[in-house]
PDB file of N, CA and C in Angstrom:
ATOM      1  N   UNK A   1       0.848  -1.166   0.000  1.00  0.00           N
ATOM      2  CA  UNK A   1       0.000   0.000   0.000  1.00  0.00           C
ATOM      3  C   UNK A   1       0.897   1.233   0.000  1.00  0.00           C
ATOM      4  N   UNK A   2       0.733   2.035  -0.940  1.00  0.00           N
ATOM      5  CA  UNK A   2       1.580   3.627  -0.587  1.00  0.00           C
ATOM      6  C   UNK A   2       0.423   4.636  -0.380  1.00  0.00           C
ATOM      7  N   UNK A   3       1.129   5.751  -0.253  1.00  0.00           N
ATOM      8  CA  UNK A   3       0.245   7.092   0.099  1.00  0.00           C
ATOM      9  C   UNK A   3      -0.705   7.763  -1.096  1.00  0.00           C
ATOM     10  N   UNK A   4      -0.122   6.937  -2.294  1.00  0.00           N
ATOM     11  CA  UNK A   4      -1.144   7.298  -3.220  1.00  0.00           C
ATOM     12  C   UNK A   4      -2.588   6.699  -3.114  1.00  0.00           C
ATOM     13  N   UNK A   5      -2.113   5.392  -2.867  1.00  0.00           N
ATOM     14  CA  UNK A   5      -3.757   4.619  -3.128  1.00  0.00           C
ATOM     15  C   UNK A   5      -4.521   4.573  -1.685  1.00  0.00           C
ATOM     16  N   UNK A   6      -3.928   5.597  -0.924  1.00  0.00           N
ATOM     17  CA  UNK A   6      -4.665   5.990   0.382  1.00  0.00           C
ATOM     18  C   UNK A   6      -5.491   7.219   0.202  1.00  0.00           C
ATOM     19  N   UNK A   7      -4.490   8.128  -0.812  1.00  0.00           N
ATOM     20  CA  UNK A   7      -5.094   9.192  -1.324  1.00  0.00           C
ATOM     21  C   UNK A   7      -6.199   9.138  -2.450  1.00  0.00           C
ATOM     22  N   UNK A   8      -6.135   7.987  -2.805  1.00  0.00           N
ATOM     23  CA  UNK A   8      -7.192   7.871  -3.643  1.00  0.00           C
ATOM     24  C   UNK A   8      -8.177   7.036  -3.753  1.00  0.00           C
ATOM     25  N   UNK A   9      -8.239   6.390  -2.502  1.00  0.00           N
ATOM     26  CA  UNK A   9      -9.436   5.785  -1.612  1.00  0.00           C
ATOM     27  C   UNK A   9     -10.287   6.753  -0.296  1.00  0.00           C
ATOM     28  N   UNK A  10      -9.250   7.699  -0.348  1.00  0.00           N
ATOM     29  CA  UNK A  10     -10.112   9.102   0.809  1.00  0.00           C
ATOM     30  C   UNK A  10     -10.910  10.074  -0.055  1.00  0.00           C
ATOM     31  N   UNK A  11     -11.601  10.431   0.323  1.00  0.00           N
ATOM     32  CA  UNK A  11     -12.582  11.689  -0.655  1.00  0.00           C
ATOM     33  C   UNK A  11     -11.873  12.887  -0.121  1.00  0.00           C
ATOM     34  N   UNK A  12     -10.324  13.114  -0.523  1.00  0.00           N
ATOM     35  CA  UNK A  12      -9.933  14.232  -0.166  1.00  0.00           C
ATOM     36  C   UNK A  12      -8.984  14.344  -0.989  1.00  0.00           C
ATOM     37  N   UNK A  13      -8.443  15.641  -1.504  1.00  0.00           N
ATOM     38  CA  UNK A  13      -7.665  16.366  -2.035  1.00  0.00           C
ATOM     39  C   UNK A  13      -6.125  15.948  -1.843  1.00  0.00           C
ATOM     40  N   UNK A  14      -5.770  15.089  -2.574  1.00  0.00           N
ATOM     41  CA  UNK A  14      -3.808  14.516  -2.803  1.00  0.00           C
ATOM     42  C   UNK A  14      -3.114  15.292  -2.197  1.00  0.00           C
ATOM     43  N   UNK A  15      -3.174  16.608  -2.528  1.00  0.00           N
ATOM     44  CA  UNK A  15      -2.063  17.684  -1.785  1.00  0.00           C
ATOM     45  C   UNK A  15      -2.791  17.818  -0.242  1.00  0.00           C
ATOM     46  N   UNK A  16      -3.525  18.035  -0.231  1.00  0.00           N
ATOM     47  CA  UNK A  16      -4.186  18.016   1.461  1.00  0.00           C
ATOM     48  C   UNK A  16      -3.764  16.815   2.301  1.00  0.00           C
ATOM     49  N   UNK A  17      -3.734  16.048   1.653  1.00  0.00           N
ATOM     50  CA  UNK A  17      -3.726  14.446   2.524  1.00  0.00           C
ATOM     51  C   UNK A  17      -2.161  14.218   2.620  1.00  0.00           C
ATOM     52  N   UNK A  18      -1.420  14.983   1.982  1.00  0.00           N
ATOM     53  CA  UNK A  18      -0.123  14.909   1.951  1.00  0.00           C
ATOM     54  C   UNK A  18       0.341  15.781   2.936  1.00  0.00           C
ATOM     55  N   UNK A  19      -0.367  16.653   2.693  1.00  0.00           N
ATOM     56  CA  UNK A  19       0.431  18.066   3.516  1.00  0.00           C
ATOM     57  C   UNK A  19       0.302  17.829   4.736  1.00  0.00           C
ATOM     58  N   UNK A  20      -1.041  17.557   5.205  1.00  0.00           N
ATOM     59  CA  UNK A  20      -1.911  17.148   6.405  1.00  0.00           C
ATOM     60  C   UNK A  20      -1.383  16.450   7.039  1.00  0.00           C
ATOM     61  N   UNK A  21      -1.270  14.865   6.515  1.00  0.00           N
ATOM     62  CA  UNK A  21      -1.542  14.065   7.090  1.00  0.00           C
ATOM     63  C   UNK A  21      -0.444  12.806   6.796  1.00  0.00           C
ATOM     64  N   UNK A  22       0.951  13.533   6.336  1.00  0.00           N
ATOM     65  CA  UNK A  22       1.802  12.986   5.798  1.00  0.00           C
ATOM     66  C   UNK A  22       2.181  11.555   6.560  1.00  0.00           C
ATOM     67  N   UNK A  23       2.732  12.712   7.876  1.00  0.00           N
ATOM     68  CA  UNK A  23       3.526  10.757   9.155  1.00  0.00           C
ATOM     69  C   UNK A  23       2.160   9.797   9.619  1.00  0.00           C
ATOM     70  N   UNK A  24       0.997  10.397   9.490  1.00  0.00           N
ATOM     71  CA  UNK A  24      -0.056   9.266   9.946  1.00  0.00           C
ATOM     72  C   UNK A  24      -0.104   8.719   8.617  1.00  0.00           C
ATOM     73  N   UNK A  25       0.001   9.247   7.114  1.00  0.00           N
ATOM     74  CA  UNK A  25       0.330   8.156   6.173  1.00  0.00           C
ATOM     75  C   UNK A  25       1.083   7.413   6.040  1.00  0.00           C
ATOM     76  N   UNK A  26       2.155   7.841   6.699  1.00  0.00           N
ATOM     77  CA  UNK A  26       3.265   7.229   6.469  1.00  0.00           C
ATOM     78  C   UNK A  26       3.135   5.413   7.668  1.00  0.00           C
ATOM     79  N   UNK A  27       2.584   5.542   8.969  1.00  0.00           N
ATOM     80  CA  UNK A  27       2.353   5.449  10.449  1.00  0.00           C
ATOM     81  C   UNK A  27       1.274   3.839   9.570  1.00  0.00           C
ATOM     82  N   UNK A  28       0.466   4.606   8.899  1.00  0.00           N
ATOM     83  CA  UNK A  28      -1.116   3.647   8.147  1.00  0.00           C
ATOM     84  C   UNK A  28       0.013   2.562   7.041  1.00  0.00           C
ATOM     85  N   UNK A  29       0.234   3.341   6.392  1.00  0.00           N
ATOM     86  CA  UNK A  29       1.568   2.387   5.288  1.00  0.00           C
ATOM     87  C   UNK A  29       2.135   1.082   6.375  1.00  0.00           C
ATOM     88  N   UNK A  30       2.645   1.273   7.397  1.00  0.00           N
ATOM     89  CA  UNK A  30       3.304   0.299   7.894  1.00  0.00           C
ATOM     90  C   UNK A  30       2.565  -0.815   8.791  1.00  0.00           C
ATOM     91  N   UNK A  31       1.077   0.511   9.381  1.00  0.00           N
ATOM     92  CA  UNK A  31       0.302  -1.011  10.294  1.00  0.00           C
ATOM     93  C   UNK A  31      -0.923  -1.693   9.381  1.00  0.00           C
ATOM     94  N   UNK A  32      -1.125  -0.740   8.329  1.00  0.00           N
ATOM     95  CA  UNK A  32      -2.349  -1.390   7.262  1.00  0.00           C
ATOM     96  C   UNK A  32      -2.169  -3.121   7.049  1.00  0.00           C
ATOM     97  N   UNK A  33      -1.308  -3.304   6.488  1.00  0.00           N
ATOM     98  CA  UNK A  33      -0.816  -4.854   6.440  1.00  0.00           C
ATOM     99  C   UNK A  33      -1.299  -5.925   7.759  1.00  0.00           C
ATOM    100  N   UNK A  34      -0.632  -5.645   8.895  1.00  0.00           N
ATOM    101  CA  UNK A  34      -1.164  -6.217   9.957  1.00  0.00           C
ATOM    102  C   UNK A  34      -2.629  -5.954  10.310  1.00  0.00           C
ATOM    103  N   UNK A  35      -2.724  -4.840  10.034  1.00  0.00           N
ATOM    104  CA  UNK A  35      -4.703  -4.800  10.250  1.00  0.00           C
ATOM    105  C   UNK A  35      -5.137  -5.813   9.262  1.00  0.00           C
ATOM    106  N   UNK A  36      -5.077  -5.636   8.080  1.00  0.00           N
ATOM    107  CA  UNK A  36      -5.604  -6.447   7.127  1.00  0.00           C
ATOM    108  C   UNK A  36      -5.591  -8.069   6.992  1.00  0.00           C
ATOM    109  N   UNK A  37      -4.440  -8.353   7.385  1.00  0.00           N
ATOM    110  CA  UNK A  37      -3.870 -10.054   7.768  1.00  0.00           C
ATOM    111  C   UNK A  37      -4.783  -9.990   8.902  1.00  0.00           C
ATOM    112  N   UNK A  38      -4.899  -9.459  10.002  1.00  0.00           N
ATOM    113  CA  UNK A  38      -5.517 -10.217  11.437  1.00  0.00           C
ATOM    114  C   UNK A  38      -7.140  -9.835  11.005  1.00  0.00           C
ATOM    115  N   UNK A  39      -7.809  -9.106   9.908  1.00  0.00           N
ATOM    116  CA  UNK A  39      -9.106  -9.409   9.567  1.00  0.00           C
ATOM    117  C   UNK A  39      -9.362 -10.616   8.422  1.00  0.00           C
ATOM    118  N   UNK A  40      -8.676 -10.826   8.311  1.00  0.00           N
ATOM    119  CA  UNK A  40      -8.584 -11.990   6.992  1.00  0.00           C
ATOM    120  C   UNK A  40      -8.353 -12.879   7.917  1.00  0.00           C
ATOM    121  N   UNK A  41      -7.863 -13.731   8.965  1.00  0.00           N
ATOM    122  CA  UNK A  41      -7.620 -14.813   9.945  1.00  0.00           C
ATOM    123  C   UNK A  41      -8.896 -14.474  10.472  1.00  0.00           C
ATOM    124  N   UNK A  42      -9.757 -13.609  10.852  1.00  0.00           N
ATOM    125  CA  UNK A  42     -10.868 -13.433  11.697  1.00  0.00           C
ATOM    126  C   UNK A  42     -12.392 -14.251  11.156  1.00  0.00           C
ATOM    127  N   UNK A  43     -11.970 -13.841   9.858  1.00  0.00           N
ATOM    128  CA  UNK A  43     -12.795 -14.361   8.487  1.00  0.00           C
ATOM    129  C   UNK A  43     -12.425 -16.002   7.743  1.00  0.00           C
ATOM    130  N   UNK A  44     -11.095 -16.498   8.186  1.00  0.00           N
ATOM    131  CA  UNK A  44     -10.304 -17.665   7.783  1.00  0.00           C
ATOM    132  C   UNK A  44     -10.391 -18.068   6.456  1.00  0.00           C
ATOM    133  N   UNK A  45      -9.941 -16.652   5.977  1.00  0.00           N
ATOM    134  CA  UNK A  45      -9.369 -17.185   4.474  1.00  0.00           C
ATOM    135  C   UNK A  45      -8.424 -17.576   3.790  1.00  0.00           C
ATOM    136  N   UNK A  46      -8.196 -17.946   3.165  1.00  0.00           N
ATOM    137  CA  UNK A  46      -6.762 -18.413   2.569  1.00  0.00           C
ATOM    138  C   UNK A  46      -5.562 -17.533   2.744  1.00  0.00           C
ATOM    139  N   UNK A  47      -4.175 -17.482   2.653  1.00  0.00           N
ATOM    140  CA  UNK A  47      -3.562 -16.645   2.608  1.00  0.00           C
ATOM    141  C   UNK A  47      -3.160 -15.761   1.397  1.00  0.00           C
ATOM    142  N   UNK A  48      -3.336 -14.771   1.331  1.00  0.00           N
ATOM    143  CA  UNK A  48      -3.090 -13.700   0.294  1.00  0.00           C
ATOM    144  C   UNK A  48      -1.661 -13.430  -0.126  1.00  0.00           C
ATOM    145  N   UNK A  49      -1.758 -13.365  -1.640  1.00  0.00           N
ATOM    146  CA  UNK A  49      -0.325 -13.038  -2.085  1.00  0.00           C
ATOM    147  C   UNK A  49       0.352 -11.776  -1.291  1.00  0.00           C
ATOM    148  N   UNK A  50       0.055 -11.026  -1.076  1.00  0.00           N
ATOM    149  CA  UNK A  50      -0.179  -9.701  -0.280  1.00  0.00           C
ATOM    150  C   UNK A  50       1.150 -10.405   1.015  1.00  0.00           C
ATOM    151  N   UNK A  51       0.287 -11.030   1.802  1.00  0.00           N
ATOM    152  CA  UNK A  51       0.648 -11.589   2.877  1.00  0.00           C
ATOM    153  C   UNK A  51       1.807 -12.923   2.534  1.00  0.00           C
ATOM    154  N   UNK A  52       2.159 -13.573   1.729  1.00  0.00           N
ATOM    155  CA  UNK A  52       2.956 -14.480   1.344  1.00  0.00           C
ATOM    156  C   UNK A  52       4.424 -13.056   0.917  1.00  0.00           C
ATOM    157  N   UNK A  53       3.915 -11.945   0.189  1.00  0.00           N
ATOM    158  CA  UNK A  53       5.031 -11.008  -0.336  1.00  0.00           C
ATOM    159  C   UNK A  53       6.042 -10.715   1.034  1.00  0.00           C
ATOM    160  N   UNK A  54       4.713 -10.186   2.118  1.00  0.00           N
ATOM    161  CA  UNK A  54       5.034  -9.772   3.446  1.00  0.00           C
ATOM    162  C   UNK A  54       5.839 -10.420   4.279  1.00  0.00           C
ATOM    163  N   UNK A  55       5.657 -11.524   4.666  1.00  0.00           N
ATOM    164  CA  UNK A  55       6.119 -12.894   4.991  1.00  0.00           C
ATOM    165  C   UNK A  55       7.695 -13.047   4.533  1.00  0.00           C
ATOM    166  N   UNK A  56       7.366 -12.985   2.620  1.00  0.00           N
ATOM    167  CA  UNK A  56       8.541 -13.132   2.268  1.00  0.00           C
ATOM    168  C   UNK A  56       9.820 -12.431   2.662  1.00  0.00           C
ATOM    169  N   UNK A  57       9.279 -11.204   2.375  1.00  0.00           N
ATOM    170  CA  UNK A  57      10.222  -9.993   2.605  1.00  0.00           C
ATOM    171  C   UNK A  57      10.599 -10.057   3.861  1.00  0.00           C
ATOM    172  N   UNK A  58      10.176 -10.839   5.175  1.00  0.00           N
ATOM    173  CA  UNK A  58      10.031 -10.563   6.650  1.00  0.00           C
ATOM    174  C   UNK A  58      11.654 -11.505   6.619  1.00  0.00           C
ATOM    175  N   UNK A  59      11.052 -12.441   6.267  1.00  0.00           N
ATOM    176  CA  UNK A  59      12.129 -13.722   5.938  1.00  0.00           C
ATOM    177  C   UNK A  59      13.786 -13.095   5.592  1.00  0.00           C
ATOM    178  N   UNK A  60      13.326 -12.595   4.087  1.00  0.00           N
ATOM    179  CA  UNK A  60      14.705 -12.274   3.603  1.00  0.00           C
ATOM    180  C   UNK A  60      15.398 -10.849   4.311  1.00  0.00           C
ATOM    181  N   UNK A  61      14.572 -10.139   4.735  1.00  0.00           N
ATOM    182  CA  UNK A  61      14.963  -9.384   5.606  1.00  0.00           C
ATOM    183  C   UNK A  61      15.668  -9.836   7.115  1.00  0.00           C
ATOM    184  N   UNK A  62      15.362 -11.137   7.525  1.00  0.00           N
ATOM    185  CA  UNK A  62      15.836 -11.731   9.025  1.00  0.00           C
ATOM    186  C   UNK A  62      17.540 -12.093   8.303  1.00  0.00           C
ATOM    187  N   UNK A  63      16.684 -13.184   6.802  1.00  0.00           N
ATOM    188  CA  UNK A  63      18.084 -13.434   6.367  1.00  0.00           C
ATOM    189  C   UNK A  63      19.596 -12.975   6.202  1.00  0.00           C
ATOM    190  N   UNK A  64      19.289 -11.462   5.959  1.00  0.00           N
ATOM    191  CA  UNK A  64      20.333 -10.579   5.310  1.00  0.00           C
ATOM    192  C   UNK A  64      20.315 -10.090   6.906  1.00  0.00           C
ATOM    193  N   UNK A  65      20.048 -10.046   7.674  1.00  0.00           N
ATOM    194  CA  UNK A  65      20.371  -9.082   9.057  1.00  0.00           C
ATOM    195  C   UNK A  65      21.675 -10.343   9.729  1.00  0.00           C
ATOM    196  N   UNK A  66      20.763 -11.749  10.018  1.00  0.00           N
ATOM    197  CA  UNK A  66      21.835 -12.706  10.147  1.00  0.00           C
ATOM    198  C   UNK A  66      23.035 -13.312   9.543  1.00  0.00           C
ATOM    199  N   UNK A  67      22.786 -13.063   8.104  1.00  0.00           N
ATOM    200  CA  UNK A  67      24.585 -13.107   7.613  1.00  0.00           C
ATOM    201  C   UNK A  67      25.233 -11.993   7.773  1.00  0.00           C
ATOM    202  N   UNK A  68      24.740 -10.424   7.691  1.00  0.00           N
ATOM    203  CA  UNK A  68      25.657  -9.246   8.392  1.00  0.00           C
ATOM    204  C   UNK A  68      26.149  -9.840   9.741  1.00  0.00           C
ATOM    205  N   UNK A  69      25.660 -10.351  10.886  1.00  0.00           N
ATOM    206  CA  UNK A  69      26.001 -10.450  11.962  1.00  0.00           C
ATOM    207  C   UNK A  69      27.018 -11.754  11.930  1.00  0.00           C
ATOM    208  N   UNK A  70      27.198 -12.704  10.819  1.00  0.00           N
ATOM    209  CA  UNK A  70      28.009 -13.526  10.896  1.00  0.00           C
ATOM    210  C   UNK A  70      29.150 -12.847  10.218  1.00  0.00           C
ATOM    211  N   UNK A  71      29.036 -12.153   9.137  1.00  0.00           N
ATOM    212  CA  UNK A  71      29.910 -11.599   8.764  1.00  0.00           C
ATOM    213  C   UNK A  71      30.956 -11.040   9.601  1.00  0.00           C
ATOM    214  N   UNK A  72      30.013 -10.183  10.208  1.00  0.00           N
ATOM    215  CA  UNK A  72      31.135  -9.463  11.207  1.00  0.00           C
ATOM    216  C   UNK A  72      31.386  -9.984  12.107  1.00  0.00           C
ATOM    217  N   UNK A  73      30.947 -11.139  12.692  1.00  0.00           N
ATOM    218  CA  UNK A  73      31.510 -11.752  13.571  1.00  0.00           C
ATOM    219  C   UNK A  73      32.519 -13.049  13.079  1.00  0.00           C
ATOM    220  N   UNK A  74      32.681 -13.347  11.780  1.00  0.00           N
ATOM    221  CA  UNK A  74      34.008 -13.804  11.545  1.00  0.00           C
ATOM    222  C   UNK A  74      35.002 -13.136  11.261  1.00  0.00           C
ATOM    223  N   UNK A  75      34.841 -11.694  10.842  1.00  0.00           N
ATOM    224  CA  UNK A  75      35.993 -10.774  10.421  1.00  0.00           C
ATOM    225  C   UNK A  75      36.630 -10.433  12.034  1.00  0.00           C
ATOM    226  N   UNK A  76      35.574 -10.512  13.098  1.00  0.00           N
ATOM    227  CA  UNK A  76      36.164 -10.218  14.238  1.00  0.00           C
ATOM    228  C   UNK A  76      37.123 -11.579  14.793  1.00  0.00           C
ATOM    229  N   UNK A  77      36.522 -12.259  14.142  1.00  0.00           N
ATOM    230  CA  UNK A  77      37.757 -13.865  14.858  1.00  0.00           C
ATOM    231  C   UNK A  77      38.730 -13.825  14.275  1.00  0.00           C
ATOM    232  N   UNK A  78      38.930 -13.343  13.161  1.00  0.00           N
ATOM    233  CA  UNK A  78      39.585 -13.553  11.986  1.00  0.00           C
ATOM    234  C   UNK A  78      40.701 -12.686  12.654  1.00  0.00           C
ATOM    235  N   UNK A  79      40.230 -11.129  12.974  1.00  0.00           N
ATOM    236  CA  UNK A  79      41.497 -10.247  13.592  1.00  0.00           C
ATOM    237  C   UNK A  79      42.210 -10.750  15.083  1.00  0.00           C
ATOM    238  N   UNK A  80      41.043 -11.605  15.913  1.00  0.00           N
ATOM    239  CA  UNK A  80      41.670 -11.826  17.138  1.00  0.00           C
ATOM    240  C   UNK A  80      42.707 -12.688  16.798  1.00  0.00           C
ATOM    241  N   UNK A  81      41.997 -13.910  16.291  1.00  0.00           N
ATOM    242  CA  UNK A  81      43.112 -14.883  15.470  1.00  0.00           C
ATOM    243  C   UNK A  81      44.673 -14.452  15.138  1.00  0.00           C
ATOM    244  N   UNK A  82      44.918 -13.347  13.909  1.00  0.00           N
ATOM    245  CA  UNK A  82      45.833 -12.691  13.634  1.00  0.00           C
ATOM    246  C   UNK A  82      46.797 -11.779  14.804  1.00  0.00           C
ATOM    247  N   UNK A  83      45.786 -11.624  15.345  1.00  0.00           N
ATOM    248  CA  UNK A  83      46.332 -10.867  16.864  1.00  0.00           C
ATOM    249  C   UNK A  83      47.086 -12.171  17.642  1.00  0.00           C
ATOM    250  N   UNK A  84      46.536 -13.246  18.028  1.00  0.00           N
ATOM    251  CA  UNK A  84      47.198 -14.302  18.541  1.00  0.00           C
ATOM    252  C   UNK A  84      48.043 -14.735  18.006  1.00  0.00           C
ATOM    253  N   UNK A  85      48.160 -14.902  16.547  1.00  0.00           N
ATOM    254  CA  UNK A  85      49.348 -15.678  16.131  1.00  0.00           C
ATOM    255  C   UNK A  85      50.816 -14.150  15.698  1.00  0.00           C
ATOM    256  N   UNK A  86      50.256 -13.264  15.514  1.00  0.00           N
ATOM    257  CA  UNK A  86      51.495 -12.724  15.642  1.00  0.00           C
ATOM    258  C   UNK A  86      52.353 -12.540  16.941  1.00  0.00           C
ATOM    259  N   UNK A  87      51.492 -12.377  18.158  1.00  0.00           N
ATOM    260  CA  UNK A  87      51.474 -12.178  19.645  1.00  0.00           C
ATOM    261  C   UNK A  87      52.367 -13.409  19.639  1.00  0.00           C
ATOM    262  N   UNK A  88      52.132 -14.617  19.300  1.00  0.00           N
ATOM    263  CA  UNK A  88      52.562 -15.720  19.733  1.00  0.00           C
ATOM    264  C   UNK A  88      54.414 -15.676  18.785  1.00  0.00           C
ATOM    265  N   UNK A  89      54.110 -15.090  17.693  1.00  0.00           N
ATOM    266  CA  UNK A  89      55.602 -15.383  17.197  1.00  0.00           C
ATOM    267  C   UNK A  89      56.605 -14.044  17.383  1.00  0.00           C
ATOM    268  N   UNK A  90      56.061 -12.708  18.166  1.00  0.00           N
ATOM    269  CA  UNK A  90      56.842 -12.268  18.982  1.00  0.00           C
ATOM    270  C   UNK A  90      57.315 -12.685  20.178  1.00  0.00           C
ATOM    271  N   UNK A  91      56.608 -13.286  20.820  1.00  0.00           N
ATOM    272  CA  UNK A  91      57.292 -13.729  22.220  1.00  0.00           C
ATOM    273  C   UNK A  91      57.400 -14.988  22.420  1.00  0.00           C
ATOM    274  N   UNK A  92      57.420 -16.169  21.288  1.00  0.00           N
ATOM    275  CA  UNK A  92      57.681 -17.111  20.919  1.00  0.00           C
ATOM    276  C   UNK A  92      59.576 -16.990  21.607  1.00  0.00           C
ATOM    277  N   UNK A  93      60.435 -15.996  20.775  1.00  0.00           N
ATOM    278  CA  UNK A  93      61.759 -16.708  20.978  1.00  0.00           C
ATOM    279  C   UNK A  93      61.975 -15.755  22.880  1.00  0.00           C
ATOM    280  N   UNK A  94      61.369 -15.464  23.080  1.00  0.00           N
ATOM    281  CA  UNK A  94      61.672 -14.796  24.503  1.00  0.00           C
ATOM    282  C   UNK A  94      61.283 -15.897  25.330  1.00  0.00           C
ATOM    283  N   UNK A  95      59.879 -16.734  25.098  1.00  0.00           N
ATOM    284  CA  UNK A  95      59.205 -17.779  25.628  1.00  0.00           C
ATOM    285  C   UNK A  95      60.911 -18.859  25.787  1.00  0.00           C
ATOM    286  N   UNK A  96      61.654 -19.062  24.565  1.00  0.00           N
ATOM    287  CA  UNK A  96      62.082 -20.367  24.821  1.00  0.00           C
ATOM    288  C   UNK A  96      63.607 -19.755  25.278  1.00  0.00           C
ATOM    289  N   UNK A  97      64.079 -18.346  25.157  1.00  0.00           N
ATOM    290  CA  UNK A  97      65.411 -18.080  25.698  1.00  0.00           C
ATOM    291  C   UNK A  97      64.960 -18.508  27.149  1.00  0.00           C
ATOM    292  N   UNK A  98      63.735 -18.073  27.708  1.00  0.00           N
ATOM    293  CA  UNK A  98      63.365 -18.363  29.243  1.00  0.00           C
ATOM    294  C   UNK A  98      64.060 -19.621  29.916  1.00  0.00           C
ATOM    295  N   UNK A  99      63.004 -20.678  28.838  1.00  0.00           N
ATOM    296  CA  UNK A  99      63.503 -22.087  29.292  1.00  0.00           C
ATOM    297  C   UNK A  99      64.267 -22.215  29.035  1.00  0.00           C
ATOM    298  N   UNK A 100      65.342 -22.145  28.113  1.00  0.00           N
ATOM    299  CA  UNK A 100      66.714 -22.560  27.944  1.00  0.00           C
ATOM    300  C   UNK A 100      67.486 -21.811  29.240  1.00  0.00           C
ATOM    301  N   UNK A 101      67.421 -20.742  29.463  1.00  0.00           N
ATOM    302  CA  UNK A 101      67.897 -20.609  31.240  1.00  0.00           C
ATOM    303  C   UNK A 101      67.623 -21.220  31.816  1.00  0.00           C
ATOM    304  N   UNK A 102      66.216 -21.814  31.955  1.00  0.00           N
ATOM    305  CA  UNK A 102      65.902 -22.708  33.699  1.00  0.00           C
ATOM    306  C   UNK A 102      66.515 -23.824  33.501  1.00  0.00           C
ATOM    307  N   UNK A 103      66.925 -24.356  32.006  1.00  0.00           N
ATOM    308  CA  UNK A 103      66.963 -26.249  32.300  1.00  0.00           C
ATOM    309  C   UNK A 103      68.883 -25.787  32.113  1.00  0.00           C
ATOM    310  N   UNK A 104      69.726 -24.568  31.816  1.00  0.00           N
ATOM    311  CA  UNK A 104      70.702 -24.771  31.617  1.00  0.00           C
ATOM    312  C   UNK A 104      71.235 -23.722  32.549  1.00  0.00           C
ATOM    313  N   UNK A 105      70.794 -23.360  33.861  1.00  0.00           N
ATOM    314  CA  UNK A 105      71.001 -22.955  35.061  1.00  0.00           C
ATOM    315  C   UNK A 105      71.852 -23.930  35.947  1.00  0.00           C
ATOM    316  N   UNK A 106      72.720 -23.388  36.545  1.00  0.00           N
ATOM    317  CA  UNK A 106      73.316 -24.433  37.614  1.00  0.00           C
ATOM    318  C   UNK A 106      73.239 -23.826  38.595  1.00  0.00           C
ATOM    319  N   UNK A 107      72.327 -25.030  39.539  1.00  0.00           N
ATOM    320  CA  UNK A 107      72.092 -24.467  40.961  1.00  0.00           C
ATOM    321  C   UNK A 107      73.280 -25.448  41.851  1.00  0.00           C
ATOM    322  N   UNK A 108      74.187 -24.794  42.396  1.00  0.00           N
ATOM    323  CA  UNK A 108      74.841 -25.816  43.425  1.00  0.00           C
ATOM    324  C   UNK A 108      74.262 -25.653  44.537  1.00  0.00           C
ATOM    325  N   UNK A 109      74.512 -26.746  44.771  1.00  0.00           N
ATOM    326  CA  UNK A 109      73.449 -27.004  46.420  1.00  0.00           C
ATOM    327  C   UNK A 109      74.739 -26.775  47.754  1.00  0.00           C
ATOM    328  N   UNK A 110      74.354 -26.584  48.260  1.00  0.00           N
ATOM    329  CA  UNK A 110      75.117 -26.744  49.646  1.00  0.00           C
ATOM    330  C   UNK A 110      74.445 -26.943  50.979  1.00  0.00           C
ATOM    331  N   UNK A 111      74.943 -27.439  52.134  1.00  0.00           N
ATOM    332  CA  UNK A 111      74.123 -27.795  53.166  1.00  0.00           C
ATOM    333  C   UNK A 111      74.359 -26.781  53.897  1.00  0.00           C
ATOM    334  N   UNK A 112      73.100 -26.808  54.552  1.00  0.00           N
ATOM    335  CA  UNK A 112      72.990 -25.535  55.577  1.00  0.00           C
ATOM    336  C   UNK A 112      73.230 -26.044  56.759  1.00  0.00           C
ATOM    337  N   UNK A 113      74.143 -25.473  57.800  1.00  0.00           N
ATOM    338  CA  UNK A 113      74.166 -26.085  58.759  1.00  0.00           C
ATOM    339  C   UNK A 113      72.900 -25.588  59.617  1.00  0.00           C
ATOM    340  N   UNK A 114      73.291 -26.631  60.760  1.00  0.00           N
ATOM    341  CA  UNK A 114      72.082 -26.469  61.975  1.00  0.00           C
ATOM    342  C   UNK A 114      72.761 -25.431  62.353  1.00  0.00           C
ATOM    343  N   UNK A 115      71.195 -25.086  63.261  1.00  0.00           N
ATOM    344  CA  UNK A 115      71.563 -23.885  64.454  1.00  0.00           C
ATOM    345  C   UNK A 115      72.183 -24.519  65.217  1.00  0.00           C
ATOM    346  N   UNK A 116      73.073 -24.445  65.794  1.00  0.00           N
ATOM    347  CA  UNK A 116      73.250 -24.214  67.259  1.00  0.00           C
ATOM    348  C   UNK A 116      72.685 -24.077  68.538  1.00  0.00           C
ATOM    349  N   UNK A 117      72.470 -25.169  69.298  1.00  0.00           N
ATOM    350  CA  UNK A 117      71.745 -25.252  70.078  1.00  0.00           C
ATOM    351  C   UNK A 117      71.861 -24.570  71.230  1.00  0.00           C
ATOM    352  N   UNK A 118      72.968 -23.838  71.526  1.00  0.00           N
ATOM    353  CA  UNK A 118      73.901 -23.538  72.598  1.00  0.00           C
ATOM    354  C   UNK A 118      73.711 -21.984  72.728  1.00  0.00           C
ATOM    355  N   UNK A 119      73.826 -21.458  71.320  1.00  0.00           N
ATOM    356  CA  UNK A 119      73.883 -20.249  70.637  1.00  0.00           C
ATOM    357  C   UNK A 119      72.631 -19.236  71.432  1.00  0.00           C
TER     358      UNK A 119
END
């Protein structure tokens, strides 16, 4: 439904109904559909191409909202990812100079004496 064939189902003047009454046309454009579907279920008639278009569009509209949101949520793994593996091959050779100190450290041991009991 647009604002024309609202305007030309009212017994009023195109430019008036425009000027007037523009955002409640605009307001009617978007709930007309649902008025019309929940009087047609009231009546239990078949479903209308009208309402199959509506439907459709509802659909491919969910569709395209949920691959944006996958989209961007693999481009976001995609950077953490890249973030981890470069992270990892900067401090990769710092990681293993580490261990090569601990296992090629020499600790000499020595015994501690006792206290002294006397002392």
């Amino acid at each position: 439904m647009t604002k024309l064939s609202m305007t030309m189902a009212a017994p009023a003047a195109r430019s008036a109904a425009y000027r007037d009454h523009s955002d409640l046309m605009s307001k009617l454009k978007d709930v007309l559909p649902t008025l019309v579907h929940a009087q047609l279920d009231s009546v239990r008639r078949e479903i209308s191409v009208t309402q199959l278009t509506a439907d459709l569009e509802k659909a491919n509209n969910t569709i395209a909202e949920e691959r944006a949101r996958r989209e961007a949520a693999e481009l976001e793994l995609e950077h953490v990812a890249n973030y981890a593996r470069e992270l990892h091959w900067l401090l990769k050779p710092e990681y293993e100079a580490a261990l090569r100190e601990r296992t090629e450290k020499v600790r000499p041991l020595r015994p501690v004496p006792a206290p002294d009991p006397e002392a």
